[in-house]
PDB file of N, CA and C in Angstrom:
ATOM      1  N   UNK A   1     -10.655  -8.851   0.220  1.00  0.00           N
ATOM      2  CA  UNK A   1     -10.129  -8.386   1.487  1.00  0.00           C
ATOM      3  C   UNK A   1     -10.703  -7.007   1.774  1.00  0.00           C
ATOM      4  N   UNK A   2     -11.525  -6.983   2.882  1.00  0.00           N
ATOM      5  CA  UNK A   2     -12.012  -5.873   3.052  1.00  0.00           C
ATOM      6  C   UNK A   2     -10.879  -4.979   4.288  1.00  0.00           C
ATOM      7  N   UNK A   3     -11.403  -3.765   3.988  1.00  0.00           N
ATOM      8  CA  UNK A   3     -10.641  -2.762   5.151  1.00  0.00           C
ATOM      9  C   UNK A   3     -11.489  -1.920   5.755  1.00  0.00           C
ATOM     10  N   UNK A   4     -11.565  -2.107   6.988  1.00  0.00           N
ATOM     11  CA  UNK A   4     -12.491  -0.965   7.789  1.00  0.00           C
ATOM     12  C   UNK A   4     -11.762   0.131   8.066  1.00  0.00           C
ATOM     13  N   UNK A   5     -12.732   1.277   7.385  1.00  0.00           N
ATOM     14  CA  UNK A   5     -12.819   2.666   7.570  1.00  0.00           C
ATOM     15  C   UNK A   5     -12.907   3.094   8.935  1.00  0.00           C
ATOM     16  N   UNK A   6     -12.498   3.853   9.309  1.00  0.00           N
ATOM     17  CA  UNK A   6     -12.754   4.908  10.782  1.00  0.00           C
ATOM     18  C   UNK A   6     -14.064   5.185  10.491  1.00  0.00           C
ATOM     19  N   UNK A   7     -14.747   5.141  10.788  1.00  0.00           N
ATOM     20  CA  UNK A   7     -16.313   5.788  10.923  1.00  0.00           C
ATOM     21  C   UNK A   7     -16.555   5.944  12.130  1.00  0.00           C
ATOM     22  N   UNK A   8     -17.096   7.764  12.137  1.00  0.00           N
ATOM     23  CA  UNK A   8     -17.897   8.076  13.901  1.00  0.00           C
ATOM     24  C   UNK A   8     -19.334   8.129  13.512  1.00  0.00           C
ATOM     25  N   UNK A   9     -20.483   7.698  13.893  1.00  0.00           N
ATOM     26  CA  UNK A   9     -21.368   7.770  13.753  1.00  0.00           C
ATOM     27  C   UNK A   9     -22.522   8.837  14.284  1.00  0.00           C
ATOM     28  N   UNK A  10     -22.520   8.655  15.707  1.00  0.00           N
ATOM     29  CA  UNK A  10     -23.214   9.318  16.807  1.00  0.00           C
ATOM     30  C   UNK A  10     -22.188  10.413  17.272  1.00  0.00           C
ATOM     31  N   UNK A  11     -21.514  10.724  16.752  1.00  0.00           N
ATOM     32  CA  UNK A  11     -20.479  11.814  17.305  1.00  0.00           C
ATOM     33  C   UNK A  11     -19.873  13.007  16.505  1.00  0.00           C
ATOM     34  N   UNK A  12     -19.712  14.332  16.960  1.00  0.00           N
ATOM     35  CA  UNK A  12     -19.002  14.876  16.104  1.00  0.00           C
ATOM     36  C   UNK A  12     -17.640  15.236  16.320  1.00  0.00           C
ATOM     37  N   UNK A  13     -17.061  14.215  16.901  1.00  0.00           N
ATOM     38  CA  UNK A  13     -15.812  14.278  17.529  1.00  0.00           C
ATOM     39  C   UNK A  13     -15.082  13.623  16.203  1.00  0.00           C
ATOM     40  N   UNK A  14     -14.023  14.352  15.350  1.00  0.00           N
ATOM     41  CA  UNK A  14     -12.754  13.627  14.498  1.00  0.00           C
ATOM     42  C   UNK A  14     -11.665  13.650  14.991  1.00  0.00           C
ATOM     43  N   UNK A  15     -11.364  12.313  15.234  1.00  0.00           N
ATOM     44  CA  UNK A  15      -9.834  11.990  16.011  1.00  0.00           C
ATOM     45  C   UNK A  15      -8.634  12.927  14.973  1.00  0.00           C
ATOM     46  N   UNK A  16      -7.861  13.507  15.973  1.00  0.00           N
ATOM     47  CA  UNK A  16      -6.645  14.425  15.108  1.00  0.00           C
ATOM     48  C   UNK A  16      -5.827  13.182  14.104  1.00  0.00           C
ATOM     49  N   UNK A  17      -5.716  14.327  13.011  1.00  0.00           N
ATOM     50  CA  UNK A  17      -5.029  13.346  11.586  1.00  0.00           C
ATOM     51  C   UNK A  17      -6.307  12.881  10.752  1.00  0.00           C
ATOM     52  N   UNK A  18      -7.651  13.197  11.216  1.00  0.00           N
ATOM     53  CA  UNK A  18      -8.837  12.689  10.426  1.00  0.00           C
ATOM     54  C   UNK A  18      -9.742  13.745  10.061  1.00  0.00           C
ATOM     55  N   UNK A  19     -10.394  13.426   8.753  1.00  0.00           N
ATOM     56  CA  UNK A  19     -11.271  14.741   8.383  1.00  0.00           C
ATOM     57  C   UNK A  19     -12.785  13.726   8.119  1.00  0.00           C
ATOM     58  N   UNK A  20     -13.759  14.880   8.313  1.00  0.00           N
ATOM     59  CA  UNK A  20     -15.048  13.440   8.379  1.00  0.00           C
ATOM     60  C   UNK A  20     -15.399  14.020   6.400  1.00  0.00           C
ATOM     61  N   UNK A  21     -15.851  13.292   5.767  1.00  0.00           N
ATOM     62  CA  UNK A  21     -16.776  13.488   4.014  1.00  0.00           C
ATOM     63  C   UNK A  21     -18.311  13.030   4.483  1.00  0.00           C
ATOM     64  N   UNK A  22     -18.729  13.168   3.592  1.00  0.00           N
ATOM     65  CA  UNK A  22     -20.324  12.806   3.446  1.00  0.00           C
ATOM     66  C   UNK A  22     -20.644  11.770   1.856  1.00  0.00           C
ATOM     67  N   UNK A  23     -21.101  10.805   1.749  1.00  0.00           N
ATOM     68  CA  UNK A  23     -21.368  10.311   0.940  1.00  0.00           C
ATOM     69  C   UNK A  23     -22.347   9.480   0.041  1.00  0.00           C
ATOM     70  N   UNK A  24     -22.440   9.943  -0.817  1.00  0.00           N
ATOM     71  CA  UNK A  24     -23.963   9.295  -1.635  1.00  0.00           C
ATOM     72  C   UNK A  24     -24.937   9.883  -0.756  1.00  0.00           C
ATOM     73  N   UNK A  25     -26.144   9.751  -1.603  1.00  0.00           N
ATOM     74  CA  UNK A  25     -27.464  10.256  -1.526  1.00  0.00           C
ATOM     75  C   UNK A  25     -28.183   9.979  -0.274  1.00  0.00           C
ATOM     76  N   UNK A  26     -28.224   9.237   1.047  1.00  0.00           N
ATOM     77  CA  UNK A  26     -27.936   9.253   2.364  1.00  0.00           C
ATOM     78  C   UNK A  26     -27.205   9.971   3.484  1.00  0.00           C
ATOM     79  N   UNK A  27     -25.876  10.601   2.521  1.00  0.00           N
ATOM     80  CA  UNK A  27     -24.896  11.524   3.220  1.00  0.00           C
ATOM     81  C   UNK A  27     -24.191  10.663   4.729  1.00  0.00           C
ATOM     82  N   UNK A  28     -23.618   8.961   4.164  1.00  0.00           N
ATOM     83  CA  UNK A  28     -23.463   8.910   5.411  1.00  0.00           C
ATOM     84  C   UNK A  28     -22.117   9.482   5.582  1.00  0.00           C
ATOM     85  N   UNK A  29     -21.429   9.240   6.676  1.00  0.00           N
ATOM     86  CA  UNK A  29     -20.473   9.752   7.197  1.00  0.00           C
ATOM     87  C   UNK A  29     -19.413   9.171   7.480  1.00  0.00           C
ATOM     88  N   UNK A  30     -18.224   9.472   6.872  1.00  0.00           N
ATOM     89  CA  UNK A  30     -17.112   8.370   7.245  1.00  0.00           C
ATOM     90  C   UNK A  30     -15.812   9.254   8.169  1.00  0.00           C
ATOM     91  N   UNK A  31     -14.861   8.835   8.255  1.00  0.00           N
ATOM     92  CA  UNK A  31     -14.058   9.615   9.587  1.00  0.00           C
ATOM     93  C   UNK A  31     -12.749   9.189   8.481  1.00  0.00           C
ATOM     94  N   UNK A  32     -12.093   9.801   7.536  1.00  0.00           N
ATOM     95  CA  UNK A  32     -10.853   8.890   6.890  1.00  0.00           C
ATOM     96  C   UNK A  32      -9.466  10.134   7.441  1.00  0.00           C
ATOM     97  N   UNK A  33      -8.216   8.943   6.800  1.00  0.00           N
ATOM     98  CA  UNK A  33      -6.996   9.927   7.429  1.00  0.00           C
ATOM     99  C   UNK A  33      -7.289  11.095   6.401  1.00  0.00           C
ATOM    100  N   UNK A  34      -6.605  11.838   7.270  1.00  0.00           N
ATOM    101  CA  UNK A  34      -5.718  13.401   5.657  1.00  0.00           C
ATOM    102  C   UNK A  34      -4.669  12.731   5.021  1.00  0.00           C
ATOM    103  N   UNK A  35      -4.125  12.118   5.457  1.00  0.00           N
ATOM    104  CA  UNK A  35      -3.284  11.298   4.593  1.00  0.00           C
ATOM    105  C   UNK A  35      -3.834  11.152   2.577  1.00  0.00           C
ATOM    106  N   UNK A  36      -5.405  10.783   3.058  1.00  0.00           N
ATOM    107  CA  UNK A  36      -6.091  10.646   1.098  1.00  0.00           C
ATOM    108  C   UNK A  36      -5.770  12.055   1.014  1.00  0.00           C
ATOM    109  N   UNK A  37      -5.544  12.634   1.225  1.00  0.00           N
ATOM    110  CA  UNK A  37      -5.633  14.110   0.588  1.00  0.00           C
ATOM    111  C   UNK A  37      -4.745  14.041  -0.443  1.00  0.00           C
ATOM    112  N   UNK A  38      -3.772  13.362  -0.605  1.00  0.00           N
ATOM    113  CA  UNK A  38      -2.292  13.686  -1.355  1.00  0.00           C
ATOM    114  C   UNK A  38      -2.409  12.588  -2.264  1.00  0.00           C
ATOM    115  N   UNK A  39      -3.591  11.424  -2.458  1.00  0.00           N
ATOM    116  CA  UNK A  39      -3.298  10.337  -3.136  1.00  0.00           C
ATOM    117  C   UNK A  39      -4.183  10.848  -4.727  1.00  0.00           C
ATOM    118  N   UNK A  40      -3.701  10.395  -5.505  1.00  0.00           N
ATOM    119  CA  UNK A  40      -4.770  10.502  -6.906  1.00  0.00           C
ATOM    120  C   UNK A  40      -6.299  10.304  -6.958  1.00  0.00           C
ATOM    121  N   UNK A  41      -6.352   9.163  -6.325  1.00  0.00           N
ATOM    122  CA  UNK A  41      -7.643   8.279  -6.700  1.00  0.00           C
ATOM    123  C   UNK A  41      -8.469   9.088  -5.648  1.00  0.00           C
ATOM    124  N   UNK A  42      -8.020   9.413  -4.528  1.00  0.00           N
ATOM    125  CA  UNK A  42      -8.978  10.170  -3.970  1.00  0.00           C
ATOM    126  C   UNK A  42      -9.179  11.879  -4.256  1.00  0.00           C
ATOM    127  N   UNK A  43      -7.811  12.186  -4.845  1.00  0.00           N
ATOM    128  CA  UNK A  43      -7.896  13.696  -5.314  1.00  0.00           C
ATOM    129  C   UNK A  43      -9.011  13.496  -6.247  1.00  0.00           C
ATOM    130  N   UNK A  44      -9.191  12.558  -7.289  1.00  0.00           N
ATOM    131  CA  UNK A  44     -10.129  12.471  -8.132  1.00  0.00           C
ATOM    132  C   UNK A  44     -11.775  12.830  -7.489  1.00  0.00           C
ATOM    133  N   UNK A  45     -11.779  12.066  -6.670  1.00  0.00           N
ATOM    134  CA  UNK A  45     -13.405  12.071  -6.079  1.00  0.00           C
ATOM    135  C   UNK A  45     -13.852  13.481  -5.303  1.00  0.00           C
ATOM    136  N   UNK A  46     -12.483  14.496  -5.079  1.00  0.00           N
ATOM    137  CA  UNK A  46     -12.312  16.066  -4.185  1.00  0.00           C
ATOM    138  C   UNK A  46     -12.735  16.701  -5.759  1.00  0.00           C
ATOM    139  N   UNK A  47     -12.281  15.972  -6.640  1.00  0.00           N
ATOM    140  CA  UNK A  47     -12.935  16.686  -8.261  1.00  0.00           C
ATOM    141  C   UNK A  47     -14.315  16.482  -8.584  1.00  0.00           C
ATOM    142  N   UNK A  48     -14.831  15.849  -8.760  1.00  0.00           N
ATOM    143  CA  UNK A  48     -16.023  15.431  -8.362  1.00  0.00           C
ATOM    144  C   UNK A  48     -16.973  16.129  -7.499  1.00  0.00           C
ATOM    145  N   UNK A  49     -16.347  16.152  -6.592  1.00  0.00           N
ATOM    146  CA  UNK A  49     -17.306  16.556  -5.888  1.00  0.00           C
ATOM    147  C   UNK A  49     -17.170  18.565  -5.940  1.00  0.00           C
ATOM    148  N   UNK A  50     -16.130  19.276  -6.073  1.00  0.00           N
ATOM    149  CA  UNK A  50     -16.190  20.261  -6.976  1.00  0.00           C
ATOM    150  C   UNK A  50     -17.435  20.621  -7.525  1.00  0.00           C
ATOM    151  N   UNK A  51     -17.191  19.628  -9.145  1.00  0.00           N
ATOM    152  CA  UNK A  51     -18.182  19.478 -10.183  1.00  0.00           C
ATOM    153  C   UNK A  51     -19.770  19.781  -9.153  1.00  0.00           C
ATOM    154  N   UNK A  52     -19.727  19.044  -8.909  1.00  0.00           N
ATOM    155  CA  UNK A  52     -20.694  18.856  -8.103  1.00  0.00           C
ATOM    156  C   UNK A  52     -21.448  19.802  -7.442  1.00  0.00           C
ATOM    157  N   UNK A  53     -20.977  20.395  -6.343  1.00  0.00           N
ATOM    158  CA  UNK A  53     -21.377  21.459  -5.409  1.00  0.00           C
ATOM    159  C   UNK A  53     -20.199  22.396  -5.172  1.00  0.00           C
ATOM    160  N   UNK A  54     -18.968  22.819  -5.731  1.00  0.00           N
ATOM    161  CA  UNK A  54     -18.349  23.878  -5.999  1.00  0.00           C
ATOM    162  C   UNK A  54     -17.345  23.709  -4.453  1.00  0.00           C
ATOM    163  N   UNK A  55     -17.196  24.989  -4.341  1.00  0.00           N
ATOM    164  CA  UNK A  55     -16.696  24.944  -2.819  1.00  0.00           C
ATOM    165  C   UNK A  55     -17.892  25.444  -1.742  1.00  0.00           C
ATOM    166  N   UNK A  56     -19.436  25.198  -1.842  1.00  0.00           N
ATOM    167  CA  UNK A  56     -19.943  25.350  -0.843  1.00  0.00           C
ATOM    168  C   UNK A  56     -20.911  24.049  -0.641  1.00  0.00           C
ATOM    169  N   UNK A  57     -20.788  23.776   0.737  1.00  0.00           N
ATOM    170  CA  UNK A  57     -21.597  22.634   0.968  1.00  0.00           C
ATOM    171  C   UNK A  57     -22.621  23.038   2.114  1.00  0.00           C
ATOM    172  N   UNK A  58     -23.660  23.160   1.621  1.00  0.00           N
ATOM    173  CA  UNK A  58     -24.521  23.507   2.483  1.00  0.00           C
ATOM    174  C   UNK A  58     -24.538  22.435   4.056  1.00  0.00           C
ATOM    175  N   UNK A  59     -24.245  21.607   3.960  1.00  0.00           N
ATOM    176  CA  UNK A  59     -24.771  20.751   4.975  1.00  0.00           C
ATOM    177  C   UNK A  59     -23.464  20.861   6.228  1.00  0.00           C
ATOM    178  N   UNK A  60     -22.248  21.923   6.163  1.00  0.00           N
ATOM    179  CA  UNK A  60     -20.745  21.897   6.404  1.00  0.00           C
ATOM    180  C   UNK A  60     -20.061  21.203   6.583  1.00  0.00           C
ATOM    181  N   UNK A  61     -19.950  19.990   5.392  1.00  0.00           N
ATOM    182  CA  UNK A  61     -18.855  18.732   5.649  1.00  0.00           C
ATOM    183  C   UNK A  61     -18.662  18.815   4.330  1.00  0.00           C
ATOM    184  N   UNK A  62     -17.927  18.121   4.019  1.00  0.00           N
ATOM    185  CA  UNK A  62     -17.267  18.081   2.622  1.00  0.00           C
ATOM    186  C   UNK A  62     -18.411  16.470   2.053  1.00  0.00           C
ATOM    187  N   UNK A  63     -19.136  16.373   0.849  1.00  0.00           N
ATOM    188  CA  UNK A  63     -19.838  16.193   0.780  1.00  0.00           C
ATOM    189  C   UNK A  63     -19.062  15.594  -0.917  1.00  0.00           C
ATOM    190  N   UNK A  64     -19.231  13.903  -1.223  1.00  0.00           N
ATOM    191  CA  UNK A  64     -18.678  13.239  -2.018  1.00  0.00           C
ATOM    192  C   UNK A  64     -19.986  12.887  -3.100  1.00  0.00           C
ATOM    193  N   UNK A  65     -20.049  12.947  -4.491  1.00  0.00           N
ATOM    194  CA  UNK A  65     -21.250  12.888  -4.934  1.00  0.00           C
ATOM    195  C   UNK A  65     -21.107  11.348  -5.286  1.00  0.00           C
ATOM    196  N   UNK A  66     -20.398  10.392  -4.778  1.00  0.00           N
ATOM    197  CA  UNK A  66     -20.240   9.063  -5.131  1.00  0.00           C
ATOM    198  C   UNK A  66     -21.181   7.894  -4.650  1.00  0.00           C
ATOM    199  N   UNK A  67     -20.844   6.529  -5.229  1.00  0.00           N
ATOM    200  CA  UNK A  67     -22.188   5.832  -4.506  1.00  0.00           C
ATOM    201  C   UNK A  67     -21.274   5.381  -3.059  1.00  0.00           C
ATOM    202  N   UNK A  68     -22.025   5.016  -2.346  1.00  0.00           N
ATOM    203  CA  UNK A  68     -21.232   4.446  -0.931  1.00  0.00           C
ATOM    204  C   UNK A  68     -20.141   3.086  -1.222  1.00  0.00           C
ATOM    205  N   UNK A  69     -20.401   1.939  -1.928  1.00  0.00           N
ATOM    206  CA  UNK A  69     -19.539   1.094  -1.921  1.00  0.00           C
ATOM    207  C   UNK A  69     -18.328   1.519  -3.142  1.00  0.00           C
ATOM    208  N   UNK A  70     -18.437   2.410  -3.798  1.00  0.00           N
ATOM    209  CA  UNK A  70     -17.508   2.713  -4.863  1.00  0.00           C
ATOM    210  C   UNK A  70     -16.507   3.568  -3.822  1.00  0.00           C
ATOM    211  N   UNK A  71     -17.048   4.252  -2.691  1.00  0.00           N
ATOM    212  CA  UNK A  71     -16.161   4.585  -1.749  1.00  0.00           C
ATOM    213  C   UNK A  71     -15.215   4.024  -1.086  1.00  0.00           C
ATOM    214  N   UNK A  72     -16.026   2.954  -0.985  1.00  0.00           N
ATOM    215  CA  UNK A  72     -15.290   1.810   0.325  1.00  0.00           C
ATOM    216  C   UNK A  72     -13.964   1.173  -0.448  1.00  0.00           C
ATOM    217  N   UNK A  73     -14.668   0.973  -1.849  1.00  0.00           N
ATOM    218  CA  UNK A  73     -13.998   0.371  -2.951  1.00  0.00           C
ATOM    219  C   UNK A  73     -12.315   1.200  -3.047  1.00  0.00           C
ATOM    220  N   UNK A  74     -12.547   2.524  -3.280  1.00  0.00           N
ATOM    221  CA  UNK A  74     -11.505   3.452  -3.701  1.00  0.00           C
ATOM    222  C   UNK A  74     -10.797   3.758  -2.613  1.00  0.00           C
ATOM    223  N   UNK A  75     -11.143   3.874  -1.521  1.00  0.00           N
ATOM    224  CA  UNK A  75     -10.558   4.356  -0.090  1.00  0.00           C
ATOM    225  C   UNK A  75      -9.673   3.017   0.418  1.00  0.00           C
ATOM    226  N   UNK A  76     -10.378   1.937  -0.106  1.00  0.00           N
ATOM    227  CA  UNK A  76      -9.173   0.500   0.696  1.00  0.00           C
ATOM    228  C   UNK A  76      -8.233   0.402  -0.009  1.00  0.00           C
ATOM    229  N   UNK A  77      -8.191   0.968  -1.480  1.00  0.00           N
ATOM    230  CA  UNK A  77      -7.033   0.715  -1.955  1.00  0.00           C
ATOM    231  C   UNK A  77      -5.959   2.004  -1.731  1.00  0.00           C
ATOM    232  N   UNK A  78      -6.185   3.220  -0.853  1.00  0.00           N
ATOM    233  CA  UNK A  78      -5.374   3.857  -0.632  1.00  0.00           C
ATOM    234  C   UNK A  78      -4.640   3.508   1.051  1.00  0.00           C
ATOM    235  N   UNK A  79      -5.084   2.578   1.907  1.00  0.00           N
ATOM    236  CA  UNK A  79      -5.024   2.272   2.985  1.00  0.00           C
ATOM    237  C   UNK A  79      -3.330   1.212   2.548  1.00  0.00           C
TER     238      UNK A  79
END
């Protein structure tokens, strides 16, 4: 059972209640609630990405060092 993500593509418009990430080595772009903010499985991947690039992201989005479907994977089960 899949679940579609909010994704804006062509836009830099984030609907209020949504924060946009960046992900895997493409950096695409997904649009998810703030709601993950408070869940484990996604606090985990805000660790990660830490590890990763600290608190600066050059590119100014919050920037996930994960692969893209391990995203899709972890994010439907917080939906």
């Amino acid at each position: 059972m899949a679940i579609r993500l909010p994704r804006v593509v062509n836009s830099k418009k984030v609907p209020k209640g949504y924060f946009a990430v960046y992900i895997g080595e493409n950096q695409k772009r997904f649009v998810i609630p703030v709601s993950f903010l408070n869940q484990p499985l996604f606090q985990d991947l805000l660790g990660m990405s830490e590890d990763e690039f600290g608190y600066t992201h050059p590119t100014g989005g919050l920037r996930i060092p994960c692969n893209e479907d391990i995203f899709v994977d972890v994010t439907s089960l917080l939906n």
